[in-house]
Protein backbone atom coordinates (compact mmCIF):
# COMPACT_ATOMS: atom_id res chain seq x y z
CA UNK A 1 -164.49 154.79 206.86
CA UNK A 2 -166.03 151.48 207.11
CA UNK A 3 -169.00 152.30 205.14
CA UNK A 4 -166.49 153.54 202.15
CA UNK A 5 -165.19 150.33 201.77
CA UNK A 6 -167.74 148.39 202.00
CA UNK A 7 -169.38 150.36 199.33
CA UNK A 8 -166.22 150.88 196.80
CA UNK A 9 -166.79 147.03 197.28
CA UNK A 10 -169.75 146.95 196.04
CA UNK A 11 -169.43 149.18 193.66
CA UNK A 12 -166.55 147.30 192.06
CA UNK A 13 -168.20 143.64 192.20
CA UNK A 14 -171.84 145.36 190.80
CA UNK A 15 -168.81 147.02 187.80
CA UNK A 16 -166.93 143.52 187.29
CA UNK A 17 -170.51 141.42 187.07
CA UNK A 18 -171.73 144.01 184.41
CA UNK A 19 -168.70 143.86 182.56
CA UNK A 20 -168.73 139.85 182.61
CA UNK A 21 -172.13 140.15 181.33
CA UNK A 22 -170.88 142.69 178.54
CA UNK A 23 -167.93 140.71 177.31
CA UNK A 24 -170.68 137.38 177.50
CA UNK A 25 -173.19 139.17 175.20
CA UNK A 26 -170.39 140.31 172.87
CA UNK A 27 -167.66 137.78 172.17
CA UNK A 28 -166.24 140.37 169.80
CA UNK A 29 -165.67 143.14 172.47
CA UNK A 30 -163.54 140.58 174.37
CA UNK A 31 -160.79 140.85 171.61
CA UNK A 32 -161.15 144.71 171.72
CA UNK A 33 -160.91 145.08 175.45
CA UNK A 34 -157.47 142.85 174.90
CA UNK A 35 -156.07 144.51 172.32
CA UNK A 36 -156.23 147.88 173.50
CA UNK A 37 -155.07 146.74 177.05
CA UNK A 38 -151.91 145.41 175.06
CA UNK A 39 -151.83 148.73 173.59
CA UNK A 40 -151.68 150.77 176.41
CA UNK A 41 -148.97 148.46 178.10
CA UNK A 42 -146.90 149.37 175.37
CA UNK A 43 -147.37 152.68 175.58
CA UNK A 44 -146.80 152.91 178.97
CA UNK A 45 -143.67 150.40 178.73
CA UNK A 46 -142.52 153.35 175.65
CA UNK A 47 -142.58 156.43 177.88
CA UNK A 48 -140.96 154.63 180.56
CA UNK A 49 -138.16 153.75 178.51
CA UNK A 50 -138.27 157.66 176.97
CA UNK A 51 -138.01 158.70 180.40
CA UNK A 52 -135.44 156.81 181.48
CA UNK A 53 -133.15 157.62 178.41
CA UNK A 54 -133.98 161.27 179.27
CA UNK A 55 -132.51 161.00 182.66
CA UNK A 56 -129.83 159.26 181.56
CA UNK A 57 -129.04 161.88 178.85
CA UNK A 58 -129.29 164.97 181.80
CA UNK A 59 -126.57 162.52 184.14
CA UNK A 60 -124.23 162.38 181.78
């Protein structure tokens, strides 16, 4: 089990540095990666709120 760890730890610095090195090379992708990340918060923050009005909705 140790050896799993220690190499989904590598894995994820060797992922992180080549992403840093990504974003570096391309400014614009930065503003991309951000954008959609705000995106997908919303989304997420949308269907929980659906959700909840759903089960609200069935309680009543």
């Amino acid at each position: 089990m140790a050896g799993v760890a220690a190499g989904l730890a590598f894995l994820m610095i060797v992922a992180s540095t080549g992403l840093i090195v990504l974003l570096q090379a391309v400014p614009s992708l930065h503003l991309v990666v951000k954008v959609l990340g705000s995106a997908y918060l919303i989304w997420l923050c949308w269907k929980s709120v659906a959700s909840l009005q759903r089960a609200m909705g069935r309680a009543c």
